[in-house]
Protein backbone atom coordinates (compact mmCIF):
# COMPACT_ATOMS: atom_id res chain seq x y z
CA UNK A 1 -117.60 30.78 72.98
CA UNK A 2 -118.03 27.17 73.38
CA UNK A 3 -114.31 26.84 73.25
CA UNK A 4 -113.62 28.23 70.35
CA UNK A 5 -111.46 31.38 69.62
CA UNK A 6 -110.41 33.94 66.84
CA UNK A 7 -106.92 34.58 66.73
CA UNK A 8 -105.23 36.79 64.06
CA UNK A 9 -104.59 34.10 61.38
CA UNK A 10 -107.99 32.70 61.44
CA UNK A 11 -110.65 30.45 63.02
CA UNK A 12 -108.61 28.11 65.34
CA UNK A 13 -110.62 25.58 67.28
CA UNK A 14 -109.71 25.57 71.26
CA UNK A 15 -108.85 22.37 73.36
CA UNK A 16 -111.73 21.56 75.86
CA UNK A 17 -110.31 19.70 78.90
CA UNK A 18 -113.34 19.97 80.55
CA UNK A 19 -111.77 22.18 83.52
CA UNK A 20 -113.41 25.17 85.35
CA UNK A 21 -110.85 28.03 83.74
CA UNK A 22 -109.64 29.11 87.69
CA UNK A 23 -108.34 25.41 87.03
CA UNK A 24 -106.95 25.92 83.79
CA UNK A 25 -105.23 29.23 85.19
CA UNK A 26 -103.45 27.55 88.08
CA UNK A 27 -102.37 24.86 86.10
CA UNK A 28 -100.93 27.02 84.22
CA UNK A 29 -99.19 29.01 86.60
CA UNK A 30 -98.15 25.54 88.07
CA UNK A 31 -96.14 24.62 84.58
CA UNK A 32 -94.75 27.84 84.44
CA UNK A 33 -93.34 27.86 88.23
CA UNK A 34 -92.49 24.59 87.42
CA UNK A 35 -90.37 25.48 84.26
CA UNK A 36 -88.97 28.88 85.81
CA UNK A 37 -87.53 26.84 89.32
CA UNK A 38 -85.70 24.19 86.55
CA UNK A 39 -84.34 26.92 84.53
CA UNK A 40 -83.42 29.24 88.15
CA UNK A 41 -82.31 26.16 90.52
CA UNK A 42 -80.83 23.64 88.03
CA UNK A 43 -79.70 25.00 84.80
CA UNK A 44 -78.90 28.42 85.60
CA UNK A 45 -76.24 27.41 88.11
CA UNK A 46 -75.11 24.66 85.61
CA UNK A 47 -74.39 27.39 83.24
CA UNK A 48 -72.93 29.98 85.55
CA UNK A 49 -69.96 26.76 87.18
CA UNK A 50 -69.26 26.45 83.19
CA UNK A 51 -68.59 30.25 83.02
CA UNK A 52 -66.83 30.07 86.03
CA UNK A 53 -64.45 27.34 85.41
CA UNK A 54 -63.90 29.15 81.81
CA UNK A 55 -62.92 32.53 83.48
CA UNK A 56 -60.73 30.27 85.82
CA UNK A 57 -58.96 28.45 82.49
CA UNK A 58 -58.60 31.49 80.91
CA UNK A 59 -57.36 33.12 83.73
CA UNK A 60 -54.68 30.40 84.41
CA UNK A 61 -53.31 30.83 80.82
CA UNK A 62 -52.90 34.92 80.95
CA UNK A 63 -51.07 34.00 83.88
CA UNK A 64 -48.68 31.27 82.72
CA UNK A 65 -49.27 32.09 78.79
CA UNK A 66 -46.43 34.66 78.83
CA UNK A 67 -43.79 33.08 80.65
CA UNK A 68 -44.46 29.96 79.24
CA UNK A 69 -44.29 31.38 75.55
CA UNK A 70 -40.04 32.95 76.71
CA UNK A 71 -39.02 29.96 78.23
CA UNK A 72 -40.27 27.81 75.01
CA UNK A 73 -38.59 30.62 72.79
CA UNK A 74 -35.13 30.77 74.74
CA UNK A 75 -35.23 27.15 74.53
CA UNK A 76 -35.90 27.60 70.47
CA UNK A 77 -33.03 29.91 69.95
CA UNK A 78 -30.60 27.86 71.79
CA UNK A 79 -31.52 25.02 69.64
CA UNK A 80 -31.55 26.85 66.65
CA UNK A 81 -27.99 27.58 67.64
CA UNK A 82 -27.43 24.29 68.25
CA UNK A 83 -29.34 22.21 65.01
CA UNK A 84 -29.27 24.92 62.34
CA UNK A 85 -26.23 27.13 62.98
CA UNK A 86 -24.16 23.66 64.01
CA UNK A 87 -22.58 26.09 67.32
CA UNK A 88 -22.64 22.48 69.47
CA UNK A 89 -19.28 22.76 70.45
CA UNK A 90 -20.21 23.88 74.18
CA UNK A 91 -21.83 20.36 74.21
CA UNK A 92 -18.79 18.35 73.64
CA UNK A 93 -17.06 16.75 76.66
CA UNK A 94 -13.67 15.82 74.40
CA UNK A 95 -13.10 20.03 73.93
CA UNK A 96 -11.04 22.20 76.91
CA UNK A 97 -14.21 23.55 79.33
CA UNK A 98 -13.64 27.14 79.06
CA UNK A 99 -15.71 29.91 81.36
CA UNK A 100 -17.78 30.24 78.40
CA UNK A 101 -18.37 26.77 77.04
CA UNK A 102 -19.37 26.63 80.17
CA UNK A 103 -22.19 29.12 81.12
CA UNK A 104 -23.28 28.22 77.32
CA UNK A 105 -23.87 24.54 78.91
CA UNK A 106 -24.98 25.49 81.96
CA UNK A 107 -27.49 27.90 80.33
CA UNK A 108 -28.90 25.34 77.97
CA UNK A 109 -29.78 23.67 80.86
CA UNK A 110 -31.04 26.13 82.89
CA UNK A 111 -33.69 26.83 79.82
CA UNK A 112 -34.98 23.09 79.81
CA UNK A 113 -35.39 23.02 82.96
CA UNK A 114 -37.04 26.65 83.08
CA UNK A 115 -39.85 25.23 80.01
CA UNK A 116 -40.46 22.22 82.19
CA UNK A 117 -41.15 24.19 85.47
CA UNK A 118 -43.70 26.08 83.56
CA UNK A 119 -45.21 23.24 82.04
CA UNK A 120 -45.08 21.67 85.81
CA UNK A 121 -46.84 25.07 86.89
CA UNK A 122 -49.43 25.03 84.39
CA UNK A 123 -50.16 21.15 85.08
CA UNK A 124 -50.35 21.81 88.87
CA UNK A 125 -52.75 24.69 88.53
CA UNK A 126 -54.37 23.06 85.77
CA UNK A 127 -55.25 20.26 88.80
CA UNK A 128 -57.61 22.40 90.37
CA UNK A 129 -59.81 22.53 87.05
CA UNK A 130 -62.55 20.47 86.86
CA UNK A 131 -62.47 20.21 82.89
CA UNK A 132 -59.72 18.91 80.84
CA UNK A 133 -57.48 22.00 79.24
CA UNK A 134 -58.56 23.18 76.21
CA UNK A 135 -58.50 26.54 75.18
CA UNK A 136 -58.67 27.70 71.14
CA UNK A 137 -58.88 24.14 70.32
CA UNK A 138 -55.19 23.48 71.42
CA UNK A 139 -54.96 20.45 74.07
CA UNK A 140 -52.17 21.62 76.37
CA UNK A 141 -52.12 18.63 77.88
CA UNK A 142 -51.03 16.68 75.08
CA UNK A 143 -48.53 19.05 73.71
CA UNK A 144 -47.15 19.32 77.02
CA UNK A 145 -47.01 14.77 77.19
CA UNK A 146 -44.99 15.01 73.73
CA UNK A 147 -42.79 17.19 75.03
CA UNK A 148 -42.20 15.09 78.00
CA UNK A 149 -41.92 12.48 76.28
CA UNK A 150 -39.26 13.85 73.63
CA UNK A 151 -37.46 14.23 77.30
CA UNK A 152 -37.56 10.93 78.17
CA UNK A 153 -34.29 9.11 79.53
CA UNK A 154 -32.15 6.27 77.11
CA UNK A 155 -29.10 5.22 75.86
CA UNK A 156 -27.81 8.25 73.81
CA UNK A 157 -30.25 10.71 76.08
CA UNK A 158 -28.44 13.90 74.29
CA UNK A 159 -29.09 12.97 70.74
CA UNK A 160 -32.39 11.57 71.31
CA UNK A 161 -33.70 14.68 73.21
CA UNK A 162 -32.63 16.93 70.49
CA UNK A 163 -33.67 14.65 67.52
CA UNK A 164 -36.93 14.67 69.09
CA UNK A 165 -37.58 18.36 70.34
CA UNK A 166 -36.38 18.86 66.53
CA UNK A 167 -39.32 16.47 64.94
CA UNK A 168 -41.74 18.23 67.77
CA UNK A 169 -40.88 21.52 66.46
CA UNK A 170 -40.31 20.92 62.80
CA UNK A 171 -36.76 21.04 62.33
CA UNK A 172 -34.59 19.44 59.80
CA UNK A 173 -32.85 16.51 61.96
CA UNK A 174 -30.54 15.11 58.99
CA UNK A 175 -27.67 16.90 60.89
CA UNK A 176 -27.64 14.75 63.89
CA UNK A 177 -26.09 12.10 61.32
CA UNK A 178 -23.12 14.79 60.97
CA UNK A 179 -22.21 15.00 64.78
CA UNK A 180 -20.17 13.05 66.28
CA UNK A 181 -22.11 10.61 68.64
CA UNK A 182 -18.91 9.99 70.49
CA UNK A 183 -18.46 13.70 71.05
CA UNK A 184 -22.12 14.44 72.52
């Protein structure tokens, strides 16, 4: 045919490259081999580590998700108490300590500290990951920094930490002017 073929649409004119067609078969196959050995050797396993260290993220966060989410809600209602129902008066060092002022201090605590060992858990296990956290478009990593940092040691430490988890979390802070700083 003089390198020229029919296909179904039309008359399509063939490209010559002058080559015997046993030539122009294993050149072919060549390219093909080629193409399947990058796809098998080098991108597939490319692909299947991405999966991997996705089923490994997502794993991590069913496993800390849960806890995470009650310690971050015990510490919530305890502030709610605290900022929006004004009950501070557990936090005051001028009132009588009584059994229950305080297990009510003692527990405040103990729920800080339980959201930050958490976060600490999910930041050591996080480690391990070869990819920065990010899961539903949320950057863990970040939330968990501002947190921190709302945390963070000064002057009037009380006041500060709650002004700030308050701003974090969207609370009115206007009554923080109402308390008395000498009392906290």
């Amino acid at each position: 045919m003089d390198g020229n073929f029919v296909a179904a649409g039309g008359a399509m004119q063939g490209i010559d490259l002058g080559l015997s067609p046993t030539v122009q078969a294993a050149l072919i196959a060549a390219i093909i081999t080629a193409i399947v050995f990058v796809l098998r050797d080098v991108l597939l396993p490319i692909f299947q580590r991405r999966k991997s260290q996705e089923e490994e993220r997502i794993k991590l966060y069913e496993a800390y998700a849960l806890p995470l989410a009650e310690a971050a809600r015990d510490l919530f209602y305890r502030l709610n108490e605290i900022v929006v129902d004004k009950r501070f008066d557990f936090l005051c060092t001028r009132l009588p300590k009584t059994k229950f002022n305080s297990y009510k201090s003692i527990s405040t605590l103990y729920r800080i500290a339980a959201l930050i060992g958490w976060i600490r858990a999910i930041r050591r296990e996080q480690s391990y990951l070869a990819q920065p956290e990010m899961l539903s478009g949320v950057d863990l990593h970040s939330r968990f920094d501002e947190f921190e940092k709302a945390l963070a040691d000064g002057p009037h430490v009380e006041v500060h930490i709650v002004t700030n988890l308050c701003q974090l979390w969207s609370f009115d802070v206007r009554w923080h002017t109402q308390v008395d700083s000498n009392a906290v």
